[in-house]
Protein backbone atom coordinates (compact mmCIF):
# COMPACT_ATOMS: atom_id res chain seq x y z
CA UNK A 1 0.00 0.00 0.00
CA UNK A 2 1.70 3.80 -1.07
CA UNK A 3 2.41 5.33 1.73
CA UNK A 4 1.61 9.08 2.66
CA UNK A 5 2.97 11.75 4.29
CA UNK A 6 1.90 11.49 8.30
CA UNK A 7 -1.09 13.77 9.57
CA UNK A 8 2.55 15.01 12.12
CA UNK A 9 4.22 15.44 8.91
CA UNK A 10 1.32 17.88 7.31
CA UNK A 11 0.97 19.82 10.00
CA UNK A 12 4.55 20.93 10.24
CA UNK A 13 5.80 24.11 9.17
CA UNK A 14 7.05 23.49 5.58
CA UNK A 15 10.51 24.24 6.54
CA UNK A 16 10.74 21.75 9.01
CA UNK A 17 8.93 19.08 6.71
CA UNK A 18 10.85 19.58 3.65
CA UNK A 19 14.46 19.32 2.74
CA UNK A 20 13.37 21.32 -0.36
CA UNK A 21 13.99 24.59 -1.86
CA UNK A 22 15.02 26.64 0.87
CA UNK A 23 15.59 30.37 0.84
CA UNK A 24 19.32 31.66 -0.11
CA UNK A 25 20.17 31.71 3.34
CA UNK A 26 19.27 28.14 4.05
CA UNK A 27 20.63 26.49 0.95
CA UNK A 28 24.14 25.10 1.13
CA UNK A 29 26.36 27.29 -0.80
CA UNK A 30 26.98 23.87 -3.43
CA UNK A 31 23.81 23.71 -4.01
CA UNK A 32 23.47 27.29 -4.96
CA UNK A 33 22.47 27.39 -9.02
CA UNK A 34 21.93 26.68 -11.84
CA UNK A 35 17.77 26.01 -11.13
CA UNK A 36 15.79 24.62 -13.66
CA UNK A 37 11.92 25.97 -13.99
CA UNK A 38 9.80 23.12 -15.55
CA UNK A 39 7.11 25.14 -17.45
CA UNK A 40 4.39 22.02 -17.19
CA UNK A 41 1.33 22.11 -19.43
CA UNK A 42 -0.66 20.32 -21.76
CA UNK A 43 0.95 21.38 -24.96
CA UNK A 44 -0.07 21.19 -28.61
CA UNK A 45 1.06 20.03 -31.87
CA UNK A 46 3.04 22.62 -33.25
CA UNK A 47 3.06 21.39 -37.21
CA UNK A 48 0.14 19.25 -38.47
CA UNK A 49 1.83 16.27 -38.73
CA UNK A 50 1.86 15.76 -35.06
CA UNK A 51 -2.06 16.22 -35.04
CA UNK A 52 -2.35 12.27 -34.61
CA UNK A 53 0.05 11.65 -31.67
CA UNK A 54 -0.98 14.87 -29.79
CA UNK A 55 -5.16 13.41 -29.89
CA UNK A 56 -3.79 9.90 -29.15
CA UNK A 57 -1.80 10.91 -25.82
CA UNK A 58 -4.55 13.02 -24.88
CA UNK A 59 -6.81 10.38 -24.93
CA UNK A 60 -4.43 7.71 -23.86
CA UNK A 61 -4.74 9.92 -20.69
CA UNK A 62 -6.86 8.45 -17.58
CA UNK A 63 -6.31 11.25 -15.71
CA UNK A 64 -7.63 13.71 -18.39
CA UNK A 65 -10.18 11.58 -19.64
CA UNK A 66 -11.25 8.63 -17.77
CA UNK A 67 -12.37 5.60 -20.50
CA UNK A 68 -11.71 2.50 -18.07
CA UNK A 69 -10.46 -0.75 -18.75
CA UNK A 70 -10.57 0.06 -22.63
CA UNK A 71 -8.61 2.97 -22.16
CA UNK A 72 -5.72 2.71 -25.46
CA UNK A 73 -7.64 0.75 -27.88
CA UNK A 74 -10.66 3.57 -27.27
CA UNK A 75 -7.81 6.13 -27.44
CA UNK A 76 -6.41 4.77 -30.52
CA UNK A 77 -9.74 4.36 -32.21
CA UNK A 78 -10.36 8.13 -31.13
CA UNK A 79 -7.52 9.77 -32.53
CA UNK A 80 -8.21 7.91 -35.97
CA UNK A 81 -11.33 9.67 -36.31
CA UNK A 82 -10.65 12.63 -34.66
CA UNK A 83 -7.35 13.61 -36.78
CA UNK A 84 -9.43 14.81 -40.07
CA UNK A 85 -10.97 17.28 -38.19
CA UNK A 86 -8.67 18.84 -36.14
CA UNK A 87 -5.69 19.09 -38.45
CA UNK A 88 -8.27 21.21 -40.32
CA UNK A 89 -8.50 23.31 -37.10
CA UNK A 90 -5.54 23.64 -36.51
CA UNK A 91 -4.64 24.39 -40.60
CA UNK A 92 -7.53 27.54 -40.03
CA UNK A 93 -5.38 28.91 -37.35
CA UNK A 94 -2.25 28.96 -38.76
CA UNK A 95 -1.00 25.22 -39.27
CA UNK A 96 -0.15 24.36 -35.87
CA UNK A 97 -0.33 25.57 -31.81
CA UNK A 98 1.54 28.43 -31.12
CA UNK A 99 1.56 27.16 -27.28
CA UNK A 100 5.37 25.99 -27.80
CA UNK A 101 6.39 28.98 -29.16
CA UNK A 102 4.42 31.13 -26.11
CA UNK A 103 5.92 28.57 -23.20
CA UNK A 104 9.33 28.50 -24.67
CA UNK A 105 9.57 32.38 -24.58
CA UNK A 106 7.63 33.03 -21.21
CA UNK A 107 10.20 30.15 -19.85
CA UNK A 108 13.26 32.09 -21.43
CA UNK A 109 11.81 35.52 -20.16
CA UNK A 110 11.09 34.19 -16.72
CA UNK A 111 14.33 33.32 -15.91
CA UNK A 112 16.10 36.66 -16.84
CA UNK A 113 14.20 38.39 -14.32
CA UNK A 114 14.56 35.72 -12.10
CA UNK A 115 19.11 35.82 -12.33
CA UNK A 116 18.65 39.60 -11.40
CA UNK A 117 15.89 39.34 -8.72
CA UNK A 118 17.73 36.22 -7.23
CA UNK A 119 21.17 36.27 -7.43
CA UNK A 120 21.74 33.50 -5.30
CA UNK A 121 19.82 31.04 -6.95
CA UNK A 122 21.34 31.78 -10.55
CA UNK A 123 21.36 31.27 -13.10
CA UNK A 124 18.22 30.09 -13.84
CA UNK A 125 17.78 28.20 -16.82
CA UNK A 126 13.85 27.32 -18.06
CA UNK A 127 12.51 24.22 -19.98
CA UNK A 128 9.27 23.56 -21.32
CA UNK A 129 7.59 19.93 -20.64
CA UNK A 130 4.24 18.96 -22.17
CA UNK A 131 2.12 16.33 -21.58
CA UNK A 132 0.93 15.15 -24.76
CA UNK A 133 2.65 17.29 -27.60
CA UNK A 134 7.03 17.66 -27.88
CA UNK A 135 8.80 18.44 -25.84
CA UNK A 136 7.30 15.41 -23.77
CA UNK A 137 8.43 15.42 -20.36
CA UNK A 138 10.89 12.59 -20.70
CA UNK A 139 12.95 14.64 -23.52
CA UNK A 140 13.12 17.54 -21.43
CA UNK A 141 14.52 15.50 -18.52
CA UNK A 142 16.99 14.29 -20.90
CA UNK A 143 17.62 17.65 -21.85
CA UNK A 144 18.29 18.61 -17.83
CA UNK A 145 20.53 15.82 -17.21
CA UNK A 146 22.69 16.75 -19.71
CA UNK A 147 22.89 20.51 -18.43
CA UNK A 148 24.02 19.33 -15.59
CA UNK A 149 20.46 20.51 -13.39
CA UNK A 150 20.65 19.27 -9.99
CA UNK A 151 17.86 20.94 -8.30
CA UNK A 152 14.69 22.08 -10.35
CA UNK A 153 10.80 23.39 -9.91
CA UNK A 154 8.13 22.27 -11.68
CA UNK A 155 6.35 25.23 -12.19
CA UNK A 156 2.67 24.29 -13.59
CA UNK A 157 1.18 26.52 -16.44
CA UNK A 158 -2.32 25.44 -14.80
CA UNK A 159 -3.19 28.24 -12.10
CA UNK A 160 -5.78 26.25 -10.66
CA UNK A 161 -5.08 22.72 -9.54
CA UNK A 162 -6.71 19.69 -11.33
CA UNK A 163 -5.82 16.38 -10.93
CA UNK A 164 -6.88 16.38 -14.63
CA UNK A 165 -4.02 18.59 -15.53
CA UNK A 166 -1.44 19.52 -13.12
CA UNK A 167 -1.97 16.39 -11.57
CA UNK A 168 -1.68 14.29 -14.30
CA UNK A 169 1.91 16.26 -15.53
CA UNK A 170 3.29 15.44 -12.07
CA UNK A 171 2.04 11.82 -12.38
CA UNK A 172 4.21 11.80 -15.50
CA UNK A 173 6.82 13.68 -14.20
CA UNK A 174 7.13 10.73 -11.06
CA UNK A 175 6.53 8.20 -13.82
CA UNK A 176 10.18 9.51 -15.87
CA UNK A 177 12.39 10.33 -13.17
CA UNK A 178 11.24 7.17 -11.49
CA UNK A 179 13.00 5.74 -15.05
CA UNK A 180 15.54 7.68 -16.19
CA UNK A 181 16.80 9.15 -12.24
CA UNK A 182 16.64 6.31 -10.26
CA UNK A 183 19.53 7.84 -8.17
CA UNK A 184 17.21 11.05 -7.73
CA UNK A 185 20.34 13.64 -9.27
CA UNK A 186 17.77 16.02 -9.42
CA UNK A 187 16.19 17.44 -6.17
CA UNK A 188 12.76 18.90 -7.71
CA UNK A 189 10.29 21.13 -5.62
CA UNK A 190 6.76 21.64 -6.99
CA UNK A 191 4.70 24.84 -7.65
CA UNK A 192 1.25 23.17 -8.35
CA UNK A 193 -1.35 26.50 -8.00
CA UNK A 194 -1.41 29.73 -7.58
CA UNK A 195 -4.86 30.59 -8.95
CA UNK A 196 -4.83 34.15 -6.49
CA UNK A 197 -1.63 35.58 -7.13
CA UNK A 198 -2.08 38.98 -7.31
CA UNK A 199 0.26 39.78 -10.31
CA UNK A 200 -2.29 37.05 -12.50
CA UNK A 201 -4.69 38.62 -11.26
CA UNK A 202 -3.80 42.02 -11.87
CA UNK A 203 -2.46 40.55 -15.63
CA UNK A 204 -5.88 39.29 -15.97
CA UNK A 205 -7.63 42.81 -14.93
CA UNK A 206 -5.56 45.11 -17.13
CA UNK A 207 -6.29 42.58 -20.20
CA UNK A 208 -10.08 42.77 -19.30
CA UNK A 209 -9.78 46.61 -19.22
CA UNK A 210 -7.62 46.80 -22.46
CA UNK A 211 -10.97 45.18 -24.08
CA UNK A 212 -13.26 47.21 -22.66
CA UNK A 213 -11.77 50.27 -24.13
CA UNK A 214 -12.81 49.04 -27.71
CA UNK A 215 -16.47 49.38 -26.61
CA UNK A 216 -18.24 53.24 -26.86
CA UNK A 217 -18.14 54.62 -22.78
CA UNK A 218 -21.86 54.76 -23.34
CA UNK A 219 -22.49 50.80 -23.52
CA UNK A 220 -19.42 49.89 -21.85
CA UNK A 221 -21.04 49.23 -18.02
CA UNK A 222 -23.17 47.26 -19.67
CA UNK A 223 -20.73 44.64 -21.20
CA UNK A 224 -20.78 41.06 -19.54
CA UNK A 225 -17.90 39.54 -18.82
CA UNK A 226 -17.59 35.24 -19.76
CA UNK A 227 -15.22 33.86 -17.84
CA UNK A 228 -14.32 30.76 -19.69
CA UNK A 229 -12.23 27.76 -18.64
CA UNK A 230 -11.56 24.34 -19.81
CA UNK A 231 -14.30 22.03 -18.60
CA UNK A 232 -14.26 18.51 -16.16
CA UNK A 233 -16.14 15.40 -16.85
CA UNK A 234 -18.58 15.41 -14.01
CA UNK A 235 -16.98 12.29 -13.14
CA UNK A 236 -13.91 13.56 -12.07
CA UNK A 237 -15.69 16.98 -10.57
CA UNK A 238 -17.62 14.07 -8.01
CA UNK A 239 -14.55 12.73 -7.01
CA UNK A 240 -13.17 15.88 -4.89
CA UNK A 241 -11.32 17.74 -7.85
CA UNK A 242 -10.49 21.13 -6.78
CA UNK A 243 -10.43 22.48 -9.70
CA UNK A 244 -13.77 24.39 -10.17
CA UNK A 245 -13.50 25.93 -6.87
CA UNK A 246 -10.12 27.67 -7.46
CA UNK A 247 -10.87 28.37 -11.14
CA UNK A 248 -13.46 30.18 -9.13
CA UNK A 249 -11.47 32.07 -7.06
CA UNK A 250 -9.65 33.34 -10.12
CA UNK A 251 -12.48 35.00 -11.08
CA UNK A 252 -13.63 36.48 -7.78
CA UNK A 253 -10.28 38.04 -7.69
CA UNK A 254 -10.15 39.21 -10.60
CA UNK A 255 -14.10 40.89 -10.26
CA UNK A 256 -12.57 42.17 -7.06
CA UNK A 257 -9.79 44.47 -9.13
CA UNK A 258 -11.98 45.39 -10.99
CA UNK A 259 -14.15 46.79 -8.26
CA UNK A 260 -17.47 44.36 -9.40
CA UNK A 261 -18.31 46.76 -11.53
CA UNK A 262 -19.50 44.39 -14.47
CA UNK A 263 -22.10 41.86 -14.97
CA UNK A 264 -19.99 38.17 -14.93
CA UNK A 265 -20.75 34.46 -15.36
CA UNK A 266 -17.92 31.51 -14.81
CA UNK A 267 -18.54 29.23 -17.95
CA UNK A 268 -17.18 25.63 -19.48
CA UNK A 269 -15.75 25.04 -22.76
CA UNK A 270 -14.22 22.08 -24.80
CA UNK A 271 -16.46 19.12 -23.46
CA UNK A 272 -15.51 15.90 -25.11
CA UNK A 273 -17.79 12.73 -26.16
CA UNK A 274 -21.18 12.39 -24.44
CA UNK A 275 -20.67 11.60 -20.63
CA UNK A 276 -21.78 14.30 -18.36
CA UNK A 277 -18.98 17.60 -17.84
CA UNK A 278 -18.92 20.57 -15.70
CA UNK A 279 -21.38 23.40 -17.80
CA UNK A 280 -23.22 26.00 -18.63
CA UNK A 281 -20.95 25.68 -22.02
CA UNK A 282 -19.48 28.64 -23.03
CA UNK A 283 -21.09 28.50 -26.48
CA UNK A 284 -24.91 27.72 -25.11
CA UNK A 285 -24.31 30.37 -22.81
CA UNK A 286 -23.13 32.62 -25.75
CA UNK A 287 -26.34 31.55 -27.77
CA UNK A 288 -28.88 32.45 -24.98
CA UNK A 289 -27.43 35.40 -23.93
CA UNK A 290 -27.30 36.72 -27.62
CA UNK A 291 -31.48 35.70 -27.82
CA UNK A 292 -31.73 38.20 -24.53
CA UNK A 293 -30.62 40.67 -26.05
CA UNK A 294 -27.44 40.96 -24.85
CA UNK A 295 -24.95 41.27 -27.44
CA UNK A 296 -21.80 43.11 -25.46
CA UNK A 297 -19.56 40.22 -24.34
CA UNK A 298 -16.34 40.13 -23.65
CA UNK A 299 -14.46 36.35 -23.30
CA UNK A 300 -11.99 35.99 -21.05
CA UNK A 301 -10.04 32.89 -21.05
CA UNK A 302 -9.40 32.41 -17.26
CA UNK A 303 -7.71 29.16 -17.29
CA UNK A 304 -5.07 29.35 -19.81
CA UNK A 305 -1.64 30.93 -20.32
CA UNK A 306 -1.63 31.18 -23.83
CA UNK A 307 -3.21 31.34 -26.95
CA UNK A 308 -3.79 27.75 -28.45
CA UNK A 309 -6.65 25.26 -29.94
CA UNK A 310 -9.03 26.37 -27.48
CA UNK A 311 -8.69 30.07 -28.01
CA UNK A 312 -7.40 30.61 -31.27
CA UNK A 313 -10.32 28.07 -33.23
CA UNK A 314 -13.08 27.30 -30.22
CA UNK A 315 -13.69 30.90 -29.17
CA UNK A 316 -12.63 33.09 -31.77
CA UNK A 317 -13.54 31.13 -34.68
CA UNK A 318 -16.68 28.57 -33.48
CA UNK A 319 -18.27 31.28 -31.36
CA UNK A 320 -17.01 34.75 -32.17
CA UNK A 321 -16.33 35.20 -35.63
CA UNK A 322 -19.62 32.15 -36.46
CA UNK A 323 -21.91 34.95 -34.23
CA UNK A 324 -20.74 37.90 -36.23
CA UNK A 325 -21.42 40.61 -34.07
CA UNK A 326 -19.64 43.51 -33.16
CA UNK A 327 -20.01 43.55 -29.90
CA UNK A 328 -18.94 40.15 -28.83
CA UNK A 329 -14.93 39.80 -28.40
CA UNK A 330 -12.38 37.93 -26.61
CA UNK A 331 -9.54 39.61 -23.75
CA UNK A 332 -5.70 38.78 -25.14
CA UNK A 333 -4.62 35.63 -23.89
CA UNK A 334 -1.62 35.90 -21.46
CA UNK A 335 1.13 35.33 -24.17
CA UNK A 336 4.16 37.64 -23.57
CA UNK A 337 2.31 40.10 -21.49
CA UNK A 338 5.15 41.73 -19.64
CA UNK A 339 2.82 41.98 -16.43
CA UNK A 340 2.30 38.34 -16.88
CA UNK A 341 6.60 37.35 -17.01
CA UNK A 342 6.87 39.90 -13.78
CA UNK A 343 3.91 37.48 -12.57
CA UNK A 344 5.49 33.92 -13.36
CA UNK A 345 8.81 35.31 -11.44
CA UNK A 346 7.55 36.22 -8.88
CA UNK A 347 5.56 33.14 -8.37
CA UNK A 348 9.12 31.24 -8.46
CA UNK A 349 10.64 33.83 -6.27
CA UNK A 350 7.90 33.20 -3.81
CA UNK A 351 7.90 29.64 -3.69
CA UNK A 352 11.96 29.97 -3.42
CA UNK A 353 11.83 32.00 0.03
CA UNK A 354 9.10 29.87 1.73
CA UNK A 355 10.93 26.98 1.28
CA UNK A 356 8.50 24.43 0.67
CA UNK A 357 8.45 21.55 -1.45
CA UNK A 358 4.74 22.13 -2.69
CA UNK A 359 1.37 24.33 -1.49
CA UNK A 360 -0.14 23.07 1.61
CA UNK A 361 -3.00 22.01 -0.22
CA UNK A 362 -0.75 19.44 -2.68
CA UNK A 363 -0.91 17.01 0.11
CA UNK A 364 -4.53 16.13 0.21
CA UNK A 365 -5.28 14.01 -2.40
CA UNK A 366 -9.20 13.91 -4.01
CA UNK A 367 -11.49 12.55 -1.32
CA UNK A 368 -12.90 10.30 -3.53
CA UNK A 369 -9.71 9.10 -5.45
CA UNK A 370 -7.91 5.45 -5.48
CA UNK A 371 -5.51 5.99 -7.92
CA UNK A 372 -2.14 4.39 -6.50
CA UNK A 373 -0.16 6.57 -9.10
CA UNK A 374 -1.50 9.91 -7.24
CA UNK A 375 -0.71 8.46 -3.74
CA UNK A 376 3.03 7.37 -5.35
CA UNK A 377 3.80 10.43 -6.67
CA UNK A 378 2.48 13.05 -3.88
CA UNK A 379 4.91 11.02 -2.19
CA UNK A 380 8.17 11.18 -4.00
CA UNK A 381 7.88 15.25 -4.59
CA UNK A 382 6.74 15.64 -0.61
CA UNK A 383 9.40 13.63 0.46
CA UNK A 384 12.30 15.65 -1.48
């Protein structure tokens, strides 16, 4: 049976229950630099080419989609008759994802702010790992290993926790160290939410208001605001995921800044085959408000860090441009947004001088959940 941390070990401070990234002052001075930051996320084929392997990992992918004891064949079958269709997506916004391009530079970014705000933990040198798209996380472990990296964070691109997601990259993560660092040459420490930082929030905010400004001051209080993440199967949702709560929170923080002031609705996009998910659906939502009357919306995607498939073709092509109106538009993704690198540093910065190996909440695992994979690899990264 996988053992857990102890209820004595979960209550300690996190300095006195990890051996983990410590502030400057309590790292060893050979342990000092160079620190990788893991940039975890989903990914997305970045030619067509890949279309095929990207669906079939995705789907291959209990913890993303749960398909039970037929899991690969189903997956398999799946990405057959899936690829058509979305290489033509992704040929009708532009030939591939552009999420590489956007993690690779936020990653590169990141990291020169971080060698001048911390000094002591430099250099810093950033890597990109996706989940079901290159660079997979076992080529950018390669990739560490032979840069020499002996102490790294995985940094998740997912601000709010899912085991889904997040969950799933660490699962993989503990899956190819387990393989290819058996000897554990590579400390790691985890960053695995922040879904109320105050610099994504503010990020958020300021991209919200940027949109706003394209709307005549006499309509513009009357604009609703569509807060649209990623959805769950309901299955998963049942189980204890956190993720709709602190998706959530994003956007009660982010109504906060901007002082309540709009009308706002949390909605669900991207649902997949016909088991129950997490709704309203962005697009019904779209539809009925549209019917009302109601034909000043802004989109906000509140769940991702970057333009990709579920931006660039779902939202701006499926709903916006198919409802041709004027008034309906989407807020800029997070991309390059300089607030949004200032953000992502300070994140790491944060996590560096409280000295933890993961959040407090990283422990608890879904109420509901038996996975032995979750148990095993909570407790390799708690343990560091």
């Amino acid at each position: 049976m996988p053992l857990l941390p102890s209820p004595r070990m979960a209550l300690m401070p996190p300095i006195f229950r990890t051996r983990g990234l410590a502030t400057s002052a309590q790292l060893p001075k050979s342990s000092r630099g160079p620190t990788g930051i893991v940039l975890l996320n989903m990914g997305g084929p970045s030619s067509i080419p890949e279309v095929h392997d990207f669906l079939y990992r995705l789907f291959a992918d209990g913890d993303l989609i749960p398909l039970g004891r037929y899991q690969e064949p189903l997956a398999r079958f799946i990405a057959w008759r899936r690829t058509p269709r979305i290489e033509h997506h992704y040929e009708e916004i532009g030939g591939g994802s552009p999420i590489r391009r956007w993690s690779e530079y936020q990653a590169k970014e990141m990291c020169k702010r971080l060698d001048s705000l911390s000094p002591e933990t430099a250099p810093h040198k950033g890597y990109v790992a996706f989940r079901y798209a290159k660079p997979l996380t076992e080529e950018t472990l390669n990739q560490m290993k032979e840069d020499g990296i002996k102490r790294a964070i995985a940094f998740t691109q997912y601000p709010q926790y899912s085991c889904s997601t997040t969950g799933s990259s660490l699962n993989e993560l503990w899956k190819v160290t387990r393989r290819m660092d058996s000897d554990s040459q590579i400390q790691w420490s985890v960053i695995d939410r922040w879904p109320t930082h105050s610099g994504l929030v503010k990020t958020f905010a300021q991209l919200i208001k940027d949109k706003l400004k394209e709307y005549d001051e006499s309509v513009r209080k009357s604009v609703i605001l569509l807060f649209s993440a990623h959805s769950l199967p309901m299955s998963v949702v049942n189980r204890g995921d956190p993720y709709p709560a602190e998706v959530a929170a994003t956007v009660h923080s982010v109504m906060s800044e901007l002082k309540f002031k709009y009308q706002y609705r949390l909605v669900w996009q991207s649902q997949v085959g016909p088991s129950a998910w997490l709704g309203a659906q962005t697009s019904d939502t779209v539809k009925a408000l549209i019917k009302k009357g109601q034909t000043n919306i802004i989109l906000v995607p509140i769940a991702f860090t970057s333009d990709h498939i579920e931006t660039l073709h779902e939202l701006d092509l499926e709903i916006i441009k198919e409802a041709n109106l004027e008034g309906l538009k989407r807020a800029e993704s997070l991309n390059g947004h300089p607030m949004f690198i200032d953000t992502l540093a300070d994140v790491v910065i944060n996590h560096l001088k409280e000295g933890a190996v993961a959040s407090d909440q990283y422990p608890m695992q879904c109420p509901m959940c038996t996975k032995e994979v979750c148990s095993n690899s909570r407790q390799f990264f708690l343990n560091q």
